[in-house]
C-alpha atoms as a PDB file:
ATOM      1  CA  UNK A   1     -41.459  18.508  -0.604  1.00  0.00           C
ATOM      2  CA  UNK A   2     -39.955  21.259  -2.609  1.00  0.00           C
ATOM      3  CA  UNK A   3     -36.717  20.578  -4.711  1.00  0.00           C
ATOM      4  CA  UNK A   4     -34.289  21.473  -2.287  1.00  0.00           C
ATOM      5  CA  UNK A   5     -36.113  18.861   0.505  1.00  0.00           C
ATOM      6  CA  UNK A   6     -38.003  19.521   3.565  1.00  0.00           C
ATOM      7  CA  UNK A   7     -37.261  19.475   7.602  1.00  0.00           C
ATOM      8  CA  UNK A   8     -40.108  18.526   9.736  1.00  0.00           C
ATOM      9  CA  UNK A   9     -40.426  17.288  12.994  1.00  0.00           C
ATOM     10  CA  UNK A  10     -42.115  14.120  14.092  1.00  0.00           C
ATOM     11  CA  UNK A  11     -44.580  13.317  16.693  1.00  0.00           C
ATOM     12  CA  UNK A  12     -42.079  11.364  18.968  1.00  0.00           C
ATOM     13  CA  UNK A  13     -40.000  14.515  19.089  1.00  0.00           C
ATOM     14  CA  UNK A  14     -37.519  13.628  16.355  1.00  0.00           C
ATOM     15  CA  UNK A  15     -36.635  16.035  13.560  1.00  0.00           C
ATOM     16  CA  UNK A  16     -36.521  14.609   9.538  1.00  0.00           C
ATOM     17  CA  UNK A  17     -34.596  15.981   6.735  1.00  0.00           C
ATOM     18  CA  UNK A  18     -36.021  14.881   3.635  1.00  0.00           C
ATOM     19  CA  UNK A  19     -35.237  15.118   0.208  1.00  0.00           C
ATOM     20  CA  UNK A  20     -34.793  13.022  -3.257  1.00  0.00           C
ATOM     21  CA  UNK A  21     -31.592  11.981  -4.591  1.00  0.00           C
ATOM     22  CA  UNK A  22     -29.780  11.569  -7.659  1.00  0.00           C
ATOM     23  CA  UNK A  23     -31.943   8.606  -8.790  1.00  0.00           C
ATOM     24  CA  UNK A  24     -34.545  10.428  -7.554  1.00  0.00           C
ATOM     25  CA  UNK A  25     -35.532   8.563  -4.664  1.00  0.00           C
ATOM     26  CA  UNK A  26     -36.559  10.086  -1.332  1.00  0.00           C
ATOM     27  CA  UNK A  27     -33.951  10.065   1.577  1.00  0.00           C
ATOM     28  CA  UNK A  28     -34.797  10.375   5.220  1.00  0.00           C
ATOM     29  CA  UNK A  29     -32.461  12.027   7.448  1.00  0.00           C
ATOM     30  CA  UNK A  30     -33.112  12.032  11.608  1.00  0.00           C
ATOM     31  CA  UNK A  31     -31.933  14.362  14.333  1.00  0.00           C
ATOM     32  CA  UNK A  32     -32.370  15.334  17.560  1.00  0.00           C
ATOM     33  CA  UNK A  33     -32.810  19.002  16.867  1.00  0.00           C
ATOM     34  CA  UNK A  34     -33.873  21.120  13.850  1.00  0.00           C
ATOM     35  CA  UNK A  35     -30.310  22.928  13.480  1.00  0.00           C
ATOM     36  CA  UNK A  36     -29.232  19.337  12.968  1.00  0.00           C
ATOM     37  CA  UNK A  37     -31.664  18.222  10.506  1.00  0.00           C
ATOM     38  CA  UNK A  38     -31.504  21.703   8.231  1.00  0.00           C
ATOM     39  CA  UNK A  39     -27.507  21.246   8.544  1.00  0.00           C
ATOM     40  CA  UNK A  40     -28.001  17.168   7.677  1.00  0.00           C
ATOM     41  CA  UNK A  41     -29.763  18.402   4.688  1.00  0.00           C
ATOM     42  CA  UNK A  42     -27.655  21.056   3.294  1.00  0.00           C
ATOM     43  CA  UNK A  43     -24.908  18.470   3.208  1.00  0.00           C
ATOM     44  CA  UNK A  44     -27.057  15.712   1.413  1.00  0.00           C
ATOM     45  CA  UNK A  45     -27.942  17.869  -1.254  1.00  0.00           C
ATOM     46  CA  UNK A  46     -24.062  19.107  -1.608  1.00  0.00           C
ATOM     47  CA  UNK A  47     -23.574  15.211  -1.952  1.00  0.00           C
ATOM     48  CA  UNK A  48     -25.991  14.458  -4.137  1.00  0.00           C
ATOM     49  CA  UNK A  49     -24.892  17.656  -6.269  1.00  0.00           C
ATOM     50  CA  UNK A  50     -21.425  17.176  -6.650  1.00  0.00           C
ATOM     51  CA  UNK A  51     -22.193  13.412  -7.564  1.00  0.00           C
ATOM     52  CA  UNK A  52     -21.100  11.731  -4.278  1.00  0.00           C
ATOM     53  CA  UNK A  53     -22.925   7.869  -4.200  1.00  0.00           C
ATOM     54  CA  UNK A  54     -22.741   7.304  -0.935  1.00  0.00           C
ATOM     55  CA  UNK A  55     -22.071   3.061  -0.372  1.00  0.00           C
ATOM     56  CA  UNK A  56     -24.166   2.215   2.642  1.00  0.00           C
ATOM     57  CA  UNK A  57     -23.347  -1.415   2.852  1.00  0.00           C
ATOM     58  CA  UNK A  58     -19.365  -1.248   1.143  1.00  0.00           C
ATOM     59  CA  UNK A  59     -17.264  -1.981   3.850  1.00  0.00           C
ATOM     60  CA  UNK A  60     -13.834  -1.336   3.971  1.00  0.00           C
ATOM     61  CA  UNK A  61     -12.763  -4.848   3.594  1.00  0.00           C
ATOM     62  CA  UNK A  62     -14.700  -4.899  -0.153  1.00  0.00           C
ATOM     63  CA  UNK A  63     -13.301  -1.970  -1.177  1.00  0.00           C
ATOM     64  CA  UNK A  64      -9.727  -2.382  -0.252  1.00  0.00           C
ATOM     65  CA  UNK A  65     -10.373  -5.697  -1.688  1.00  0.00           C
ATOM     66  CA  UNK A  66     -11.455  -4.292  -5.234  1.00  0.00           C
ATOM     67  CA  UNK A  67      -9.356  -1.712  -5.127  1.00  0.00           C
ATOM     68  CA  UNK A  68      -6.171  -3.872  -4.850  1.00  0.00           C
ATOM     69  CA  UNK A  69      -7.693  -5.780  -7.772  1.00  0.00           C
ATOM     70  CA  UNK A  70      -8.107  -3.296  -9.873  1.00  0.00           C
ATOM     71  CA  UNK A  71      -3.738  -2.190  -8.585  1.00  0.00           C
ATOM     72  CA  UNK A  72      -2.877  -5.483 -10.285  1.00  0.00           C
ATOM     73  CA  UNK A  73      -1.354  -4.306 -13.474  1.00  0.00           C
ATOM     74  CA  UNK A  74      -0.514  -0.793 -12.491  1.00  0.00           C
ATOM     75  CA  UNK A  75       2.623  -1.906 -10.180  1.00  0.00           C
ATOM     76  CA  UNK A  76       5.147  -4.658 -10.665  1.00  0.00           C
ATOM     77  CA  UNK A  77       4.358  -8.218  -9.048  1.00  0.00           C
ATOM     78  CA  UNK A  78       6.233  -8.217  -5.937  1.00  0.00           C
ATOM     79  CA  UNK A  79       4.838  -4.803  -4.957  1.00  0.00           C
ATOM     80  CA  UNK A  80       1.226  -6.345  -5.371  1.00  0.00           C
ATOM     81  CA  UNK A  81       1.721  -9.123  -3.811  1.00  0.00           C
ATOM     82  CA  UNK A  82       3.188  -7.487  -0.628  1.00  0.00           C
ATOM     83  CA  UNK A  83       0.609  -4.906  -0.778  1.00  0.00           C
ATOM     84  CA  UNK A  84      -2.642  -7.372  -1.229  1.00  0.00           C
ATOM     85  CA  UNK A  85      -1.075  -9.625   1.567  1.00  0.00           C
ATOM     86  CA  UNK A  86      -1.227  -6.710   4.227  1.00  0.00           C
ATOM     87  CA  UNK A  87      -4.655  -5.409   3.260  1.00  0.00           C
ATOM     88  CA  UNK A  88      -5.573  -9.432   3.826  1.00  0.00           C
ATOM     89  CA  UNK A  89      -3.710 -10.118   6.978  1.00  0.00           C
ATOM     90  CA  UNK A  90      -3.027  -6.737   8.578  1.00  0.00           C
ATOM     91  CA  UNK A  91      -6.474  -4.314   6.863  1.00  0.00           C
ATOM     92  CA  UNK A  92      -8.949  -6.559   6.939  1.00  0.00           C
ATOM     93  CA  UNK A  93      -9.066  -8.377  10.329  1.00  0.00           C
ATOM     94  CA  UNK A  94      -9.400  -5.447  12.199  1.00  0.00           C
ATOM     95  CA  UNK A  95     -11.218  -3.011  10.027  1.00  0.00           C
ATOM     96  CA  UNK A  96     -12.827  -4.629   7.443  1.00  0.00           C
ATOM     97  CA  UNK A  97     -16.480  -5.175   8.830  1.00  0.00           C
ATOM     98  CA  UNK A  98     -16.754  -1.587   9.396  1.00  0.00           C
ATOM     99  CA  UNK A  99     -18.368   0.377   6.582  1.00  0.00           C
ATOM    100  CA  UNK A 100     -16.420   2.492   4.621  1.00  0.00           C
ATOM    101  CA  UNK A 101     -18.855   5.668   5.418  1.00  0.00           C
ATOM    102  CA  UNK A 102     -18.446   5.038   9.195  1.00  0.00           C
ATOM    103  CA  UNK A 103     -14.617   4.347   9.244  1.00  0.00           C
ATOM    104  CA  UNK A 104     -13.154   6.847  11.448  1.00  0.00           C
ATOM    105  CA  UNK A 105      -9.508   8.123  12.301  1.00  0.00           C
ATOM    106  CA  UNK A 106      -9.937   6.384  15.892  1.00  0.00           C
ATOM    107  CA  UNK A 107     -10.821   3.372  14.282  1.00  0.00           C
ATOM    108  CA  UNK A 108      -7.666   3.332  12.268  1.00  0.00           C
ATOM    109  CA  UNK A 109      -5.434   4.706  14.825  1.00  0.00           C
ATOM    110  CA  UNK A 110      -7.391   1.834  17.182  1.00  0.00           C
ATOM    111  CA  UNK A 111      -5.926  -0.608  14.571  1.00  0.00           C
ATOM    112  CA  UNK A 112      -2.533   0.514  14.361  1.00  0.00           C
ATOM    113  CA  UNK A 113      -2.480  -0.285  18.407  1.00  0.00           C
ATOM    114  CA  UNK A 114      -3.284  -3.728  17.991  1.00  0.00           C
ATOM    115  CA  UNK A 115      -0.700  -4.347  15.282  1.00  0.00           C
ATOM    116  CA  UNK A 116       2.214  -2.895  17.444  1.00  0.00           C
ATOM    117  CA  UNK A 117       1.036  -4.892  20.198  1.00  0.00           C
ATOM    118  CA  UNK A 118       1.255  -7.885  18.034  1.00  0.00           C
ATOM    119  CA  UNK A 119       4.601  -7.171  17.407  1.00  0.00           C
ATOM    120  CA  UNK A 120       4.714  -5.267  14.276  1.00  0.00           C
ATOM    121  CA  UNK A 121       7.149  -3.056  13.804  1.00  0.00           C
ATOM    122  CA  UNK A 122       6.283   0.577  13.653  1.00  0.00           C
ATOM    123  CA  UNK A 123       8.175   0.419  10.200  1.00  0.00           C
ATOM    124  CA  UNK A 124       5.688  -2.401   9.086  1.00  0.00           C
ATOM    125  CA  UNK A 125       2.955  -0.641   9.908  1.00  0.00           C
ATOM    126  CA  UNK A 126       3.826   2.624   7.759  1.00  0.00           C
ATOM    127  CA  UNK A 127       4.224   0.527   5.437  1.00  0.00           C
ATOM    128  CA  UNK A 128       0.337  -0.438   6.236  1.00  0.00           C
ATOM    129  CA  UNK A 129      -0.906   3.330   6.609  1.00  0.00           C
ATOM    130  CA  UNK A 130       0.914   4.168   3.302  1.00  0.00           C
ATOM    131  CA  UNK A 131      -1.164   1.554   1.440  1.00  0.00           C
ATOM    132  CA  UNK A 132      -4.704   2.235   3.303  1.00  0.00           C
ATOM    133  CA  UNK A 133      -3.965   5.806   2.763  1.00  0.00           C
ATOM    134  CA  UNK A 134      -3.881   5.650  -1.169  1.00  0.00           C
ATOM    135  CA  UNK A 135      -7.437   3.610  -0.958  1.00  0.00           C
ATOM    136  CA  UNK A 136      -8.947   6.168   0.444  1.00  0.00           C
ATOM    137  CA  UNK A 137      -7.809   8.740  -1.469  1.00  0.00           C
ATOM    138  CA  UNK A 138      -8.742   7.007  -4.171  1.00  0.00           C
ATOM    139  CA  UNK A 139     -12.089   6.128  -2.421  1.00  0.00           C
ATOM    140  CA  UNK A 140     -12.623  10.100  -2.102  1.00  0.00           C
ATOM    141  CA  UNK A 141     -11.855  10.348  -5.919  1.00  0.00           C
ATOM    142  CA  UNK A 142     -14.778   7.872  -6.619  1.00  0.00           C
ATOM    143  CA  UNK A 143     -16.938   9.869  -4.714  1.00  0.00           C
ATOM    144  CA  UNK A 144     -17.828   7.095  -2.402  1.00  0.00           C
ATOM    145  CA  UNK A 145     -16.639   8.915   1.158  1.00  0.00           C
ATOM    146  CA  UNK A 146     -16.271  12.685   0.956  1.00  0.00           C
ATOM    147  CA  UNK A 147     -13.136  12.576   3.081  1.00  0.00           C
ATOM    148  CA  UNK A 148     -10.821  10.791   3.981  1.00  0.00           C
ATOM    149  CA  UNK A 149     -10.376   9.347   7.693  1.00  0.00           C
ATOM    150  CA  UNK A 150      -6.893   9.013   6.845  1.00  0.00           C
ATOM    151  CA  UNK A 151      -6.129  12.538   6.401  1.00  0.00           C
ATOM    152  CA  UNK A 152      -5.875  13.096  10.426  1.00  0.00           C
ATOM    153  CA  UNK A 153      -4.082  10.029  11.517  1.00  0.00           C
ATOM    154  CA  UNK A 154       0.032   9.761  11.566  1.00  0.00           C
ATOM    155  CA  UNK A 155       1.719   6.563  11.135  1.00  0.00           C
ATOM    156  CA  UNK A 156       3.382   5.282  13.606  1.00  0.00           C
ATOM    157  CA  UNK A 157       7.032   7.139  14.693  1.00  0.00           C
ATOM    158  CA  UNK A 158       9.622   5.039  13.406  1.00  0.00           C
ATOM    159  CA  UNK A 159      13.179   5.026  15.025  1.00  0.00           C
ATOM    160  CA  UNK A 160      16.353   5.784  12.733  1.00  0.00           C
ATOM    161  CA  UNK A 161      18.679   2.163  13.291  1.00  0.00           C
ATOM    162  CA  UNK A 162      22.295   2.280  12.143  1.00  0.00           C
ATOM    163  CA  UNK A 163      22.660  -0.570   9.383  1.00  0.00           C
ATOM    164  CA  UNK A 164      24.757  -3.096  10.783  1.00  0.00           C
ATOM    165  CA  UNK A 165      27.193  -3.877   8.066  1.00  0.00           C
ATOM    166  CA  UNK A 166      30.432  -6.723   7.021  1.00  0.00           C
ATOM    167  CA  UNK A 167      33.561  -4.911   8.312  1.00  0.00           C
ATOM    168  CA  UNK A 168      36.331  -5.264   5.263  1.00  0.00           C
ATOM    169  CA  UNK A 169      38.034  -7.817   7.146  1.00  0.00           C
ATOM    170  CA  UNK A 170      34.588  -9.416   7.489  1.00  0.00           C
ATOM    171  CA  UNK A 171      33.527  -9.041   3.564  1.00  0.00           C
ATOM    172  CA  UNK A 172      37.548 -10.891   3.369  1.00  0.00           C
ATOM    173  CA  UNK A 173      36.753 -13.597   5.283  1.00  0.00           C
ATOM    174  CA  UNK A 174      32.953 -14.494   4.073  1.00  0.00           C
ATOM    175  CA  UNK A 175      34.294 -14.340   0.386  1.00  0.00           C
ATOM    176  CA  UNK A 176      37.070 -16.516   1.409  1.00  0.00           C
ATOM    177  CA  UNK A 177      34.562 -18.876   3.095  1.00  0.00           C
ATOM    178  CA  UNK A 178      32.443 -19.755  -0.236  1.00  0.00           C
ATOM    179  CA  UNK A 179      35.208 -19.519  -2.725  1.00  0.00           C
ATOM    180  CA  UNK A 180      34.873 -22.223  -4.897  1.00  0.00           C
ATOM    181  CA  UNK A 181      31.537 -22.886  -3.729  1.00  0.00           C
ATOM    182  CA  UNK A 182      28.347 -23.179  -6.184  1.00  0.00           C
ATOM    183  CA  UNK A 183      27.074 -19.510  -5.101  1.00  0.00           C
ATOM    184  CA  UNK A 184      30.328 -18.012  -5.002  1.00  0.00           C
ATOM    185  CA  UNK A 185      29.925 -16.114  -8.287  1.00  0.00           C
ATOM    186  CA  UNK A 186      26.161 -14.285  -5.959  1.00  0.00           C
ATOM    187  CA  UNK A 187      28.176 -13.401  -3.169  1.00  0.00           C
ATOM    188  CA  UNK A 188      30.738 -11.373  -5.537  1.00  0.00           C
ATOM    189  CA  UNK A 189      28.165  -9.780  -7.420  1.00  0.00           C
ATOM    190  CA  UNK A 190      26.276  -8.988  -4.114  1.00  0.00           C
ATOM    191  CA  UNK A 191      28.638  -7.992  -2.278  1.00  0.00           C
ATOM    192  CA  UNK A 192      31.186  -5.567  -5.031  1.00  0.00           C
ATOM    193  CA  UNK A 193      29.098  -4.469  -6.919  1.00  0.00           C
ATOM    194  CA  UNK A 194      25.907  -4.013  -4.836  1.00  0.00           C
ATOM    195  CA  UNK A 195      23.164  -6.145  -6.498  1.00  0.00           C
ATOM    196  CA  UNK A 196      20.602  -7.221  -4.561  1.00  0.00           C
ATOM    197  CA  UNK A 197      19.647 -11.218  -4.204  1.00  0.00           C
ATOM    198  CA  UNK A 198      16.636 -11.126  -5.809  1.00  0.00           C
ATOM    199  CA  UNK A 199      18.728  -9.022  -8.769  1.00  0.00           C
ATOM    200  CA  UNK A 200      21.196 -11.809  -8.853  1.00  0.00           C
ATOM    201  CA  UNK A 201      19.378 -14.593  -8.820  1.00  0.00           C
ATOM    202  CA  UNK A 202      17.438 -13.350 -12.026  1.00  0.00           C
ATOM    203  CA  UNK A 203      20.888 -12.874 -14.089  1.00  0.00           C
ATOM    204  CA  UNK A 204      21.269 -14.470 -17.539  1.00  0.00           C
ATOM    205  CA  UNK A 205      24.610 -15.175 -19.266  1.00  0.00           C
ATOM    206  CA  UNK A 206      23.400 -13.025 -21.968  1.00  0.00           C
ATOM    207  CA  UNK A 207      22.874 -10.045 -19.326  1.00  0.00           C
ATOM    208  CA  UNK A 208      26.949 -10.264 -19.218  1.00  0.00           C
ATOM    209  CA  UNK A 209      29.533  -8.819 -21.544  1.00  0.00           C
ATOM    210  CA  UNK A 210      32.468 -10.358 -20.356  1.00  0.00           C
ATOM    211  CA  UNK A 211      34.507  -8.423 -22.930  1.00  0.00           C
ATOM    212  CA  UNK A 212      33.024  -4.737 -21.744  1.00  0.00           C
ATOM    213  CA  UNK A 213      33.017  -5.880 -18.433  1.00  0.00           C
ATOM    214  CA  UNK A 214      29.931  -4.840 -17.588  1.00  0.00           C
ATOM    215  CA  UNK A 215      26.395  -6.403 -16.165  1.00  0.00           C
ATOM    216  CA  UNK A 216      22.950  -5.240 -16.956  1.00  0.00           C
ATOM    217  CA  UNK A 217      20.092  -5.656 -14.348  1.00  0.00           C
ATOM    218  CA  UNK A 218      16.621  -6.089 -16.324  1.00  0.00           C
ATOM    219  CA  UNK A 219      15.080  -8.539 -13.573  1.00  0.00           C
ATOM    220  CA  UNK A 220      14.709  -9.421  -9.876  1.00  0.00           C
ATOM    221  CA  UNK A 221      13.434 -13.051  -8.705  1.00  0.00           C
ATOM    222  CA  UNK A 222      10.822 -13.075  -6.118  1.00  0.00           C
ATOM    223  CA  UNK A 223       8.997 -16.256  -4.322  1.00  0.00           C
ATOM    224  CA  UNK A 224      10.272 -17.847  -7.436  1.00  0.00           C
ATOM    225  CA  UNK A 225       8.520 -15.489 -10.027  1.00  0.00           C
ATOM    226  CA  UNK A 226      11.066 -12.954 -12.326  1.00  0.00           C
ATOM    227  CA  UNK A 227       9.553  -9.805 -13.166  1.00  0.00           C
ATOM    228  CA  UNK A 228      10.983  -6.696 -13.729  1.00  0.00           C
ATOM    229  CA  UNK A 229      12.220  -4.090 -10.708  1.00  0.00           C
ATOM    230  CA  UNK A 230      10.159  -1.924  -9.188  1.00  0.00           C
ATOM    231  CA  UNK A 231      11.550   0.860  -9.994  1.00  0.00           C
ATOM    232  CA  UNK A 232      13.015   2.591 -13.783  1.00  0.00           C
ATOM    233  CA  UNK A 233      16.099   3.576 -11.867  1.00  0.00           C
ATOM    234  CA  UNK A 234      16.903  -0.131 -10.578  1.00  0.00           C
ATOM    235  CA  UNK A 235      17.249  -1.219 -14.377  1.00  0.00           C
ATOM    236  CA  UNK A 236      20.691  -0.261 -14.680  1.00  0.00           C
ATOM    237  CA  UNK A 237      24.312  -1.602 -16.619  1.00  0.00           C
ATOM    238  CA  UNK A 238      27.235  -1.762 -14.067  1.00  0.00           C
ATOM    239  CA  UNK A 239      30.904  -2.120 -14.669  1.00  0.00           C
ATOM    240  CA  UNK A 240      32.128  -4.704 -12.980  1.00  0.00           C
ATOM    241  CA  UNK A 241      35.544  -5.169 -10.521  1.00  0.00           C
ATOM    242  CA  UNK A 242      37.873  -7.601 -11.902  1.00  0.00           C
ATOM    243  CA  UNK A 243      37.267 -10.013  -8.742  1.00  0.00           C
ATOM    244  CA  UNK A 244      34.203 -10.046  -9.452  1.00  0.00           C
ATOM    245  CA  UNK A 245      34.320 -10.564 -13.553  1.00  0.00           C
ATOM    246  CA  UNK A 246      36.603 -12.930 -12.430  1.00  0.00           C
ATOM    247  CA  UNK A 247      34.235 -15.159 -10.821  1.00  0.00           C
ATOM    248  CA  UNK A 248      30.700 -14.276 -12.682  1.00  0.00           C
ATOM    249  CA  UNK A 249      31.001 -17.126 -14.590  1.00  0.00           C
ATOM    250  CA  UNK A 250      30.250 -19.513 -11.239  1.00  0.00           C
ATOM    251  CA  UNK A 251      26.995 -17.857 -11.398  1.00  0.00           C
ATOM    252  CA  UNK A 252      24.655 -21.098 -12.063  1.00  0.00           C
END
């Protein structure tokens, strides 16, 4: 076997390609025909070459599974935890047996079937696609597929809904409703000056200066956890409307 392999055929018919890899250990491939085996081989040794390791028994499920590990402190909190919970309940059950060599674009499109007919919503599931997607680029960038399966799939098409929003006289009458109320200082804030819950929730008095009249937004509270927002653009000082600077101090 030269340096550059060998293709041979064997007794029962079947054609080997056969060459040594990085660690210099010898790698059979088999195929029906010699075209196959030459073409097999030619594609090893570009492998082996441009320093693909090739993960035989990684499945998908491990390496999603690392991979969100190793995510942990390069995104905020809640955006891990939302992201590890669908590669556990929505990635894995369906896909994450298969190895991560063998994974094909049917496979994944197969996958986002099942979770529509689940009852996922087509907006859940890009959110899904969006997260498998940057595995597998990354899995490409560690050399352990050469391409990515998700390349050739679409996620699925998502329908544009009109927001149904409070009507003025609506926003009247629910700010009327909890006036006086322990949360009526979160309503105000949510509702005038456009914080979210989470935003509110995470408030201190010291994030107020009543004599500016302004709030800053540093934090967000999620599944009880504060941590900072997702984004650089959500930390943010806003002036706020005299009903509502009125009533910040119920916040509690």
């Amino acid at each position: 076997m030269t340096a550059e392999g060998s293709v041979y055929q064997r007794k029962d018919g079947r054609w080997v390609a056969q060459y040594r890899d990085a660690k210099d250990k010898v790698r059979y491939i088999y195929r029906k025909s010699k075209g196959e085996a030459r073409k097999a081989l030619r594609e090893a040794l570009k492998d082996r070459d441009d320093g693909y390791v090739p993960a035989d028994k990684l499945t998908v499920g491990l390496y999603v599974d690392g991979w969100m590990a190793e995510r942990r402190n390069t995104v905020s909190g809640r955006t891990w935890h939302v992201q590890e919970s669908m590669v556990r309940n929505r990635v894995n059950p369906h896909i994450g047996d298969v190895r991560l060599c063998k994974l094909t674009p049917a496979d994944v499109r197969a996958m986002y079937r099942r979770l529509l007919s689940d009852g996922l919503t087509p907006s859940t599931v890009g959110r899904v696609h969006v997260i498998l997607k940057q595995a597998m680029r990354d899995a490409v960038r560690d050399k352990h597929i050469r391409d990515s399966p998700l390349e050739d799939v679409k996620a699925p098409k998502q329908e544009r809904k009109e927001k149904n929003v409070l009507t003025p006289d609506e926003l009247r009458r629910l700010l009327e409703t909890v006036r006086g109320g322990r949360f009526e200082g979160v309503f105000y804030l949510c509702s005038l000056v456009g914080l979210r819950i989470g935003e509110t929730l995470a408030l201190r008095y010291e994030d107020v200066d009543l004599e500016r009249g302004t709030i800053r937004v540093e934090r967000t509270l999620h599944e009880g956890e504060c941590s900072a927002p997702k984004t650089q653009s959500s930390r943010r000082t806003l002036t706020l409307p005299q009903k509502a600077l009125e009533r910040v101090m119920n916040l509690g």
